[in-house]
Protein backbone atom coordinates (compact mmCIF):
# COMPACT_ATOMS: atom_id res chain seq x y z
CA UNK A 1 -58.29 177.67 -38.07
CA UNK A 2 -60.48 180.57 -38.61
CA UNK A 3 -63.25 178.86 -40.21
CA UNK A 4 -63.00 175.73 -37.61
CA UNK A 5 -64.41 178.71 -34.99
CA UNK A 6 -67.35 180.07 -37.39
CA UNK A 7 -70.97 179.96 -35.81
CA UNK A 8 -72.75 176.85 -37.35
CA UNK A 9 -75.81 176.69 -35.37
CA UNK A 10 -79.20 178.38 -35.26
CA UNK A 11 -81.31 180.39 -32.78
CA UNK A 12 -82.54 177.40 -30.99
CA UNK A 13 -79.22 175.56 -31.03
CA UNK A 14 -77.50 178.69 -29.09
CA UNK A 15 -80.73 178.48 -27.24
CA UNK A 16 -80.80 175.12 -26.30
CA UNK A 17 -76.67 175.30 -25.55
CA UNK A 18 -77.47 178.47 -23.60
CA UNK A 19 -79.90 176.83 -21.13
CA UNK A 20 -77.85 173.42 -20.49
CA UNK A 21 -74.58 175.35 -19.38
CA UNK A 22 -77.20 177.26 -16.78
CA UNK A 23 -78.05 173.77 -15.79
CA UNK A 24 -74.52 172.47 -15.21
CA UNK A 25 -73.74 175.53 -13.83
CA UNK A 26 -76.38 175.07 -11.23
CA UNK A 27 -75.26 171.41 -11.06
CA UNK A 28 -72.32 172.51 -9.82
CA UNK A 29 -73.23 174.76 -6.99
CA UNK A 30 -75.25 171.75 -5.71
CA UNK A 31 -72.05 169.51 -6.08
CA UNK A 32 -70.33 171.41 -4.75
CA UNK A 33 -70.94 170.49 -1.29
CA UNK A 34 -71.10 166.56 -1.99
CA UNK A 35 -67.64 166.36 -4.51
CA UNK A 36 -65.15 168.97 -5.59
CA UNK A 37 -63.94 166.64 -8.57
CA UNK A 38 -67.62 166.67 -9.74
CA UNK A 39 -68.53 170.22 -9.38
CA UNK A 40 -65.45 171.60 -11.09
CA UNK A 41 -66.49 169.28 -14.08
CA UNK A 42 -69.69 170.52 -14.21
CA UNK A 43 -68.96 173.86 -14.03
CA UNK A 44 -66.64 173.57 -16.73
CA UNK A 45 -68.61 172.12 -19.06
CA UNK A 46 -71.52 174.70 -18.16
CA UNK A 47 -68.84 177.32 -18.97
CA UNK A 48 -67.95 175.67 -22.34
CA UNK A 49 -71.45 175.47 -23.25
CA UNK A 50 -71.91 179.04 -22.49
CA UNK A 51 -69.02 179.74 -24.84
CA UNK A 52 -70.85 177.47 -27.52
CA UNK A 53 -73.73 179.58 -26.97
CA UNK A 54 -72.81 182.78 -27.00
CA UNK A 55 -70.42 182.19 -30.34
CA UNK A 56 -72.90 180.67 -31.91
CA UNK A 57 -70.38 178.04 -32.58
CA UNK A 58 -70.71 174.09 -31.67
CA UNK A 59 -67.86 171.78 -31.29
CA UNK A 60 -69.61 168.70 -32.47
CA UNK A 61 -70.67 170.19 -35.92
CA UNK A 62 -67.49 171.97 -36.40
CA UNK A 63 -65.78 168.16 -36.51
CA UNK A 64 -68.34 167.15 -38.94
CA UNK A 65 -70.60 165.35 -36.83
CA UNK A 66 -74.57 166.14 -38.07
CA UNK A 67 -76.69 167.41 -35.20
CA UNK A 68 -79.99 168.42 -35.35
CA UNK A 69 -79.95 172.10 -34.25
């Protein structure tokens, strides 16, 4: 399980990961006051991407998928 969680993307992939979950984050402030259901998603996929972005780490890759950062 260890080596599922090890950082497999670059400096611009963290980046890039870093500066969407700031978007959804911000997303969800706005949604916030038009749909509950909506902001909470946002915010928790701004959170997740966050995480991906501050491990270094990206769920996509880690399941073998190729991406290009």
């Amino acid at each position: 399980m260890s080596r599922f969680f090890q950082p497999n993307i670059t400096t611009t992939g963290r980046i890039l990961r870093g500066g969407f979950g700031v978007i959804l984050l911000a997303a969800a402030v706005c949604f916030y006051w038009v749909h509950l259901a909506a902001c909470a998603v946002a915010a928790v996929a701004g959170v997740f991407c966050l995480f991906e972005a501050f491990r270094g780490w990206c769920v996509a890759r880690a399941c073998g998928l190729k991406t290009r950062w």
